[in-house]
Structure formats: structure tokens, C-alpha cells
Protein backbone atom coordinates (compact mmCIF):
# COMPACT_ATOMS: atom_id res chain seq x y z
CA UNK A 1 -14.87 2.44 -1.22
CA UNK A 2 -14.41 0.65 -4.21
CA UNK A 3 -15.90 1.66 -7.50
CA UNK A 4 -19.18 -0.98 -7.87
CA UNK A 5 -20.09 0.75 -4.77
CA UNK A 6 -19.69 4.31 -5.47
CA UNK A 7 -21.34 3.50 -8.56
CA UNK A 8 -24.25 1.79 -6.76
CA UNK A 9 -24.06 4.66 -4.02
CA UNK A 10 -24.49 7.18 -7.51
CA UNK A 11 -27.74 5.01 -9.12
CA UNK A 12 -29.64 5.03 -5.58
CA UNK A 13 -29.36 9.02 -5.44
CA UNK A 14 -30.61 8.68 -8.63
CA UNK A 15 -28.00 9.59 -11.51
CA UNK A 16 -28.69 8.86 -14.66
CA UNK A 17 -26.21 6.26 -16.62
CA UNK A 18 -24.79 9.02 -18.43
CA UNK A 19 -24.19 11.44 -15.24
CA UNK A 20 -22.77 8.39 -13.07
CA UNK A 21 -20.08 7.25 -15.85
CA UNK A 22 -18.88 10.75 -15.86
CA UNK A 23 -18.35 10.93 -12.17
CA UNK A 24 -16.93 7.50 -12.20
CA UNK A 25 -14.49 8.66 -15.05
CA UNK A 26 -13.17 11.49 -12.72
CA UNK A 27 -13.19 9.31 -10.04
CA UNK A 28 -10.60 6.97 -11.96
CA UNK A 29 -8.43 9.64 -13.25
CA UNK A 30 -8.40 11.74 -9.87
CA UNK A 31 -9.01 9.20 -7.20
CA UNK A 32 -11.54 8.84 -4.79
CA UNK A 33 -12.43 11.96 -2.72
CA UNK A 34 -15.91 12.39 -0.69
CA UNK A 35 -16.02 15.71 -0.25
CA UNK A 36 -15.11 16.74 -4.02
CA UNK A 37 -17.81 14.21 -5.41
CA UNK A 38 -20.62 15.60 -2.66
CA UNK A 39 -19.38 18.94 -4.44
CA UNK A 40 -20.22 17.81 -8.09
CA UNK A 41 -23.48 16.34 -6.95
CA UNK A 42 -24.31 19.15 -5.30
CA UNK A 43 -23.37 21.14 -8.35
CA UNK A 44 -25.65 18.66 -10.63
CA UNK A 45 -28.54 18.90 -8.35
CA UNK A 46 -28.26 15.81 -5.72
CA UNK A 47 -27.74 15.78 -2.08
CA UNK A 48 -24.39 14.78 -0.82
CA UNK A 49 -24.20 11.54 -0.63
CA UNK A 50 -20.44 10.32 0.68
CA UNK A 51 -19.17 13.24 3.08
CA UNK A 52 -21.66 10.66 5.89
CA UNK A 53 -18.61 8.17 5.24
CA UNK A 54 -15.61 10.59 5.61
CA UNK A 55 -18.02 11.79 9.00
CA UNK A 56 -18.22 8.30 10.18
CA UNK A 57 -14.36 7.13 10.04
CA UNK A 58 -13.22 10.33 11.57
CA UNK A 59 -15.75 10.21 14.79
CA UNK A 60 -14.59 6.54 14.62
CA UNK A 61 -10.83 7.37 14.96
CA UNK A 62 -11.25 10.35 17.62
CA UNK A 63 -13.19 7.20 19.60
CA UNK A 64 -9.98 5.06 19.28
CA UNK A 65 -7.79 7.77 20.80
């Protein structure tokens, strides 16, 4: 995923501006990890919102095996 659409993914769950540019920040400086993100969201008060990705591409690669 690039960045426009985590940060889209971030304003449909319903971040504020403030709350998604901090994410996004850590995003930039850490890279991209679902499962760390779902964390922080958790921790902020949102549902997980990109551990359904990470679920999808590995059902997706046990299918091409």
C-alpha cells in the first residue's frame, strides 16, 4: 500500500487530521507494517483496519502453492 491509501484507509475509520498525520509520520520513519498500525488504532480507540490485507495476501499465497 502506498501512503494516499493508507491515509484514505485512516480518514474512512474515521481519524481525525491530527491522529492520521501522526500515524502517517511513523509510517514514513518506520515503514509500513499492518499489524503494528491495527495495534496503534486499537490503542487510540479504532478497529483494525489493515491486518484484512496482510490476511488476504497470505490465504492468497498458501492458494498458489
Amino acid at each position: 500500500m502506498d501512503l494516499a491509501e493508507i491515509e484514505f484507509e485512516l480518514e474512512l475509520a474515521g481519524l481525525s487530521r491530527e491522529q492520521q498525520i501522526k500515524l502517517l509520520s511513523s509510517i514514513k520513519r518506520s515503514g509500513f507494517d499492518a499489524k503494528a498500525v491495527d495495534k496503534k488504532l486499537q490503542l487510540m480507540g479504532f478497529a483494525p483496519v489493515f491486518t484484512i490485507y496482510d490476511e488476504e495476501e497470505e490465504s492468497k499465497s498458501q492458494v498458489n502453492k
